[in-house]
Protein backbone atom coordinates (compact mmCIF):
# COMPACT_ATOMS: atom_id res chain seq x y z
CA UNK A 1 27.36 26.03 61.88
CA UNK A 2 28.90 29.47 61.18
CA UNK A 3 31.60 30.80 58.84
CA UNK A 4 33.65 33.60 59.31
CA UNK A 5 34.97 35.76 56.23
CA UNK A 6 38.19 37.46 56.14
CA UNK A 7 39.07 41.12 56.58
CA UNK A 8 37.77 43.33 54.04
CA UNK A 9 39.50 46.87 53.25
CA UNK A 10 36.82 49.51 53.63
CA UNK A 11 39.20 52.53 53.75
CA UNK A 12 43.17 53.75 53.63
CA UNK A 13 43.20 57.51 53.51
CA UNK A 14 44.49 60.88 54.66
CA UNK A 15 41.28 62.28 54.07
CA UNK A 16 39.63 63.46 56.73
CA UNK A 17 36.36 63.91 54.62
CA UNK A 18 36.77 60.14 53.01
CA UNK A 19 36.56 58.87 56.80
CA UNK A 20 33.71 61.27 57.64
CA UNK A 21 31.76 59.44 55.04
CA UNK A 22 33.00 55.86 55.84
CA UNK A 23 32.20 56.31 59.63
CA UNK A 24 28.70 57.68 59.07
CA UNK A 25 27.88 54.81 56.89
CA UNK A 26 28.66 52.42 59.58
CA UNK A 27 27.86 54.28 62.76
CA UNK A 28 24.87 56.89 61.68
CA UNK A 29 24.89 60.54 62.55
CA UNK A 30 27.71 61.43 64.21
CA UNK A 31 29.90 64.48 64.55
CA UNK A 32 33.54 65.08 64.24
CA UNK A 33 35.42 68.32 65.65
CA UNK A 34 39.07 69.17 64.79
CA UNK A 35 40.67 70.78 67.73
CA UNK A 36 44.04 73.33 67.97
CA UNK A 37 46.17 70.63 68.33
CA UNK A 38 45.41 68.95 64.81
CA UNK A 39 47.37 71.09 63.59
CA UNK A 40 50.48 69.67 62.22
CA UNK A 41 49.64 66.41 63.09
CA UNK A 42 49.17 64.19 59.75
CA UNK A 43 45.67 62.44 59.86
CA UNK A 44 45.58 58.67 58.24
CA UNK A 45 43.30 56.62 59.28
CA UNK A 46 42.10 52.88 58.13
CA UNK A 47 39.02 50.85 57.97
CA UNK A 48 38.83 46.76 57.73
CA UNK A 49 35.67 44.76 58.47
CA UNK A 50 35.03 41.38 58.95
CA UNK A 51 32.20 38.52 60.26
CA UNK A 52 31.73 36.30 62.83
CA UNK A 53 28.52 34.86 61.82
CA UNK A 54 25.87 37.59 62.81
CA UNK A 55 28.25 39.50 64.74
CA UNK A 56 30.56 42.48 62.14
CA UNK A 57 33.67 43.20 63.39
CA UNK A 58 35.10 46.43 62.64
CA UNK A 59 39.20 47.46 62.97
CA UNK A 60 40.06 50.89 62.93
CA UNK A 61 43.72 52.44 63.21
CA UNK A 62 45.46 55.38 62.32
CA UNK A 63 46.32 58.82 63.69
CA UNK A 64 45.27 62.33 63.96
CA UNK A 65 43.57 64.79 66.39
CA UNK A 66 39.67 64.68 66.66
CA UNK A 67 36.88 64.53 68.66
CA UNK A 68 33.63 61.74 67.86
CA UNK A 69 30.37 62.60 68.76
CA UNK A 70 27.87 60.08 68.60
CA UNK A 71 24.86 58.44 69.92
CA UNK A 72 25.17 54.15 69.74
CA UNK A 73 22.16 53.04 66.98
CA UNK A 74 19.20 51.59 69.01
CA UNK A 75 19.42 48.22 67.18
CA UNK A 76 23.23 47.24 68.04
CA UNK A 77 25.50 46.69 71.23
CA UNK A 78 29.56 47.51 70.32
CA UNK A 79 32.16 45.88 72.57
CA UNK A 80 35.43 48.02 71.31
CA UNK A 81 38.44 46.09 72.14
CA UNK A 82 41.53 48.85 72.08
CA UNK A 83 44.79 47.49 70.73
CA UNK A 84 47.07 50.57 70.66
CA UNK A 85 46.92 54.27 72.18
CA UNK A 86 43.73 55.27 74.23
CA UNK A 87 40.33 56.77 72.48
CA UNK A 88 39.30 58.74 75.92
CA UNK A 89 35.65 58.80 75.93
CA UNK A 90 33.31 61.15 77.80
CA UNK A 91 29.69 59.54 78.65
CA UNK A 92 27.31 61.46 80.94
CA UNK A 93 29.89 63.16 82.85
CA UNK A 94 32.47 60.58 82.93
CA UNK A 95 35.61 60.25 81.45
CA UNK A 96 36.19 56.64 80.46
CA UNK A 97 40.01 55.57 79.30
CA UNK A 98 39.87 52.06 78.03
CA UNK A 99 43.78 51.02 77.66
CA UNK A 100 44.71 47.82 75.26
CA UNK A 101 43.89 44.90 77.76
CA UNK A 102 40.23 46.05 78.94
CA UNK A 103 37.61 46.69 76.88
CA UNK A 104 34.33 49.35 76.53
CA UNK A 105 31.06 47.50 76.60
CA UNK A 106 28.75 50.28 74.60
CA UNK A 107 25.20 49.82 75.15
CA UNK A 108 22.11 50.84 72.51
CA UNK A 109 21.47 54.75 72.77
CA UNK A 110 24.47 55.45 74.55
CA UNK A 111 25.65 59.04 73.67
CA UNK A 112 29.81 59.34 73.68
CA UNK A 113 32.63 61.84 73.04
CA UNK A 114 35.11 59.82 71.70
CA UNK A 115 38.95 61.75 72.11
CA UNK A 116 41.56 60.47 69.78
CA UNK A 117 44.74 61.98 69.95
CA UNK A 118 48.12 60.47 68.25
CA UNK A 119 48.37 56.84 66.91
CA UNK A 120 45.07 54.38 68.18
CA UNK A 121 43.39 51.98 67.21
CA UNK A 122 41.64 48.64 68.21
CA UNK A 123 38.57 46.47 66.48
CA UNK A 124 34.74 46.81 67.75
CA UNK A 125 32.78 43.52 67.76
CA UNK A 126 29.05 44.85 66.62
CA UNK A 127 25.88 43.34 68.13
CA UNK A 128 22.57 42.90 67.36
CA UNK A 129 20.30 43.79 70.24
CA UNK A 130 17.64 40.94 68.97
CA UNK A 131 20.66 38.54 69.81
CA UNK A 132 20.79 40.05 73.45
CA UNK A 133 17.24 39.76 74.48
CA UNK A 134 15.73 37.63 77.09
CA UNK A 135 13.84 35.24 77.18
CA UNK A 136 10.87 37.56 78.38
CA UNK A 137 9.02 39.70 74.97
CA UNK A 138 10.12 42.71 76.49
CA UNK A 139 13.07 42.63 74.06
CA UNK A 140 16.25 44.25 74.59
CA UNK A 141 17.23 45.79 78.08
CA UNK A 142 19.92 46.00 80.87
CA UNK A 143 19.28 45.92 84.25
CA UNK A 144 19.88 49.39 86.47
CA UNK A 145 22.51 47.51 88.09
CA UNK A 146 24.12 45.57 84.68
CA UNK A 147 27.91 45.31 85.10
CA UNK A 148 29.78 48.63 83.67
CA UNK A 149 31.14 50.22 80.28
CA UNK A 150 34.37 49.91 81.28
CA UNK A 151 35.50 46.43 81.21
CA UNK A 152 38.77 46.37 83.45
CA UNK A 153 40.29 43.27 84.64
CA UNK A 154 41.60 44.70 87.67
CA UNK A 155 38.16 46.17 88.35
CA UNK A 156 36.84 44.43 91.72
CA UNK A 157 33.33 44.80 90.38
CA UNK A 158 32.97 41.20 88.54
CA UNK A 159 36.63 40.69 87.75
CA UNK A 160 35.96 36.73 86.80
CA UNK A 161 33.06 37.41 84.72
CA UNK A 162 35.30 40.15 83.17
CA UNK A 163 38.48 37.97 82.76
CA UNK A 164 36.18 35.48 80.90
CA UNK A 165 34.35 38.14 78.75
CA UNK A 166 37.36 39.46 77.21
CA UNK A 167 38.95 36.61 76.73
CA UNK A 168 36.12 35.40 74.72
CA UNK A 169 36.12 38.53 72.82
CA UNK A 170 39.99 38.22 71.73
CA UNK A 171 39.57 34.43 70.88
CA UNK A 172 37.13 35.30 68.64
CA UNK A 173 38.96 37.90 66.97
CA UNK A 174 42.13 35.82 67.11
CA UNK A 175 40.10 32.79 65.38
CA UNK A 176 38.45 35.40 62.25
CA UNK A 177 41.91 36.66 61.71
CA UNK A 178 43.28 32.75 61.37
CA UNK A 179 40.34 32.29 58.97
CA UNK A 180 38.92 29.31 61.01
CA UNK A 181 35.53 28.26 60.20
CA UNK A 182 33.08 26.11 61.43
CA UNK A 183 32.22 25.10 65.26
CA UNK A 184 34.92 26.52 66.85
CA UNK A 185 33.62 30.19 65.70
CA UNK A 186 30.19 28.96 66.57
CA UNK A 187 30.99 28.23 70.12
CA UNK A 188 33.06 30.98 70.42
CA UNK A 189 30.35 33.68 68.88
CA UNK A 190 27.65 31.78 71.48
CA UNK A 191 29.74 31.90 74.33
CA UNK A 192 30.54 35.84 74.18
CA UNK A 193 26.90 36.50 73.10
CA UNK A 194 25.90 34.97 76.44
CA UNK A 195 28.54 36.33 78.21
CA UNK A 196 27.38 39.44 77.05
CA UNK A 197 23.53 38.76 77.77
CA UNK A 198 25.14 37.92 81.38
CA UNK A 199 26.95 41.39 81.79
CA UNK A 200 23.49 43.17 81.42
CA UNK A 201 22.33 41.88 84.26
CA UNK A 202 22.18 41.98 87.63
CA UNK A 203 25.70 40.17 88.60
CA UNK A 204 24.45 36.61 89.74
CA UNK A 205 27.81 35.34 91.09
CA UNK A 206 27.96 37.72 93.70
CA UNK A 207 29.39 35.41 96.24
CA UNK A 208 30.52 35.28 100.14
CA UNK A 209 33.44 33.35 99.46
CA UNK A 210 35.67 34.15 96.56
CA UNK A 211 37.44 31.58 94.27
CA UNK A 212 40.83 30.91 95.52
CA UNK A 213 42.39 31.68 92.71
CA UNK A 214 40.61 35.00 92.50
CA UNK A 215 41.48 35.82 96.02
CA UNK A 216 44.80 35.16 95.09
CA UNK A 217 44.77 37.95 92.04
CA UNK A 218 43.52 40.42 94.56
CA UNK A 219 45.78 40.33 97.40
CA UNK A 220 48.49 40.34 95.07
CA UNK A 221 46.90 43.35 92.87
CA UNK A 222 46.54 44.92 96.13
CA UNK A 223 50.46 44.06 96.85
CA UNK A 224 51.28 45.60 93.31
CA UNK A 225 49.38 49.07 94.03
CA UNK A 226 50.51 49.92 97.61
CA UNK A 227 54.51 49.10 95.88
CA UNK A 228 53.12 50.47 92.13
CA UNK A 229 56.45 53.03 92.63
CA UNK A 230 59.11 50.75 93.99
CA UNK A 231 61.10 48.18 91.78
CA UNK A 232 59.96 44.51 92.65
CA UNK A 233 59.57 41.26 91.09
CA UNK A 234 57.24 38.34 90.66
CA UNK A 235 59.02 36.44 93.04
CA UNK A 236 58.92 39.62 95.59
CA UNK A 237 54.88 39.52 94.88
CA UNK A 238 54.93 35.79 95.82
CA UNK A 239 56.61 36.09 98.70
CA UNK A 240 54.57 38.71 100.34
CA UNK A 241 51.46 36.46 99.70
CA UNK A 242 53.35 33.52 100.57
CA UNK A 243 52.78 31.68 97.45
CA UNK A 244 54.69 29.67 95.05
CA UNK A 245 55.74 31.46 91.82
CA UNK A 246 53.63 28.78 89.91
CA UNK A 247 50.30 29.53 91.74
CA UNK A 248 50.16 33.18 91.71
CA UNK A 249 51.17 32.58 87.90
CA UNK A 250 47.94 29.82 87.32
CA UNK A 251 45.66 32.19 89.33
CA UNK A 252 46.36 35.07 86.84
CA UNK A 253 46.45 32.73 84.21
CA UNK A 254 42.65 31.55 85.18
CA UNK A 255 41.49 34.64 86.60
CA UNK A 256 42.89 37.85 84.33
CA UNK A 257 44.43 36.07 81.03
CA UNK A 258 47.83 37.57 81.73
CA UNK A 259 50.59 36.49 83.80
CA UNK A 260 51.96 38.22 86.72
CA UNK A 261 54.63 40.52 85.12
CA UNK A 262 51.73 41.43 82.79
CA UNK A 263 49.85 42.90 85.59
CA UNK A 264 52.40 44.35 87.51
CA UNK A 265 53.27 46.46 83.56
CA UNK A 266 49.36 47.61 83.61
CA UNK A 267 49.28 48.12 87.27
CA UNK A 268 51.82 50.54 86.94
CA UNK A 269 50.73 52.92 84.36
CA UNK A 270 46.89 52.02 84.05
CA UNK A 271 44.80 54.51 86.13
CA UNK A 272 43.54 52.55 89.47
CA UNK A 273 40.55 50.42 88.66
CA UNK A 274 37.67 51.41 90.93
């Protein structure tokens, strides 16, 4: 049995050098660049940390105008969970814009430009590669063709198995900030350390035949893109797939963790999911 402990203050300040410090004693060697636009704009930015057993979580929020350079420490796995604004991050040539609802699965020795402009902020759940590895003694590793970064629910590349992951993910969060204890944060912390253990490898539920449900969420999300500019309504979507208002709303309940009208909001100003 686990225990969680409650959210810990690390740092409250305008100081952009007081952050510098905090950040490189959690993250390592990192760099941060101030561009034109800082100007002006009032930097504040906070720090809280927390536990889930061996996992640390990690909230940051605040604003300013910066850029993060980094390289992810060998020894730990982050899976950042954004909760307001968008940190844009650039990682080997790609530009990767994880919105509040998806989530950025950041693998050991991954090197990242992290963008922050304006008000952001969101928690990372930190994880020890040692609790990742195989059952193999080759320790830590992720297959060439281990499920991606970005973690979007919409994304037709394991959708389920991403539906499931972060829903795991805010659960746990969800039951540290409740200060629950005990099994329920033990089954929780398993379930998304498998989940995890899962994503970095190759996908084994790639099936012929999708779950009903699933199938549902994608003919519909398909529904919602090709109309993304036109007003419409759940009931509209349900009628063009001609289903009842109460499936489509259990399939996106089982399938995304959002209801219809929450996925028609993202669908509409989220970038398309690949």
């Amino acid at each position: 049995m686990i225990d969680g402990r409650g959210w810990t203050t690390l740092l409250s300040s305008n100081d952009l050098d007081d952050w510098r410090l905090r950040v490189g004693q959690l993250i390592g060697p990192h760099e941060i660049r101030q561009g034109d636009a800082a100007r002006g704009m009032r930097f504040n930015q906070s720090i809280r940390s927390a536990s889930a057993g061996p996992l640390q979580l990690l909230e940051f929020r605040g604003g300013g105008s910066f850029a993060l350079e980094r390289i992810q420490e060998p020894d730990r796995s982050v899976l950042w969970l954004p909760s307001l604004g968008v940190v844009e991050e650039r990682v080997e040539g790609s530009t990767l814009q994880p919105h509040p609802g998806m989530g950025l699965w950041i693998r050991p020795n991954t090197a990242l430009v992290g963008r922050i402009h304006g008000n952001c902020g969101g928690i990372s759940i930190v994880v020890p590669t040692t609790l990742l590895e195989g059952d193999d003694a080759e320790g830590y590793r992720a297959d060439a063709e281990a499920g991606p970064m970005l973690l979007n629910p919409f994304s037709r590349q394991r959708s389920g198995a991403v539906g499931n992951l972060l829903r795991l993910a805010r659960q746990l969060v969800q039951t540290v900030e409740s200060g629950s204890t005990g099994f329920i944060l033990q089954a929780l912390t398993d379930s998304l350390i498998e989940q995890l253990q899962a994503w970095d490898r190759v996908a084994p539920w790639s099936v012929v035949r999708l779950p009903r449900a699933e199938q549902h969420c994608r003919d519909a999300e398909d529904w919602i893109l090709r109309h993304r500019d036109r007003p419409f309504s759940v009931a509209d979507v349900a009628a063009a797939l001609h289903l009842s208002q109460r499936t489509l709303q259990a399939s996106f309940r089982a399938e995304r963790d959002m209801s219809p009208i929450e996925a028609i909001q993202r669908l509409r100003h989220w970038p398309p999911p690949p």
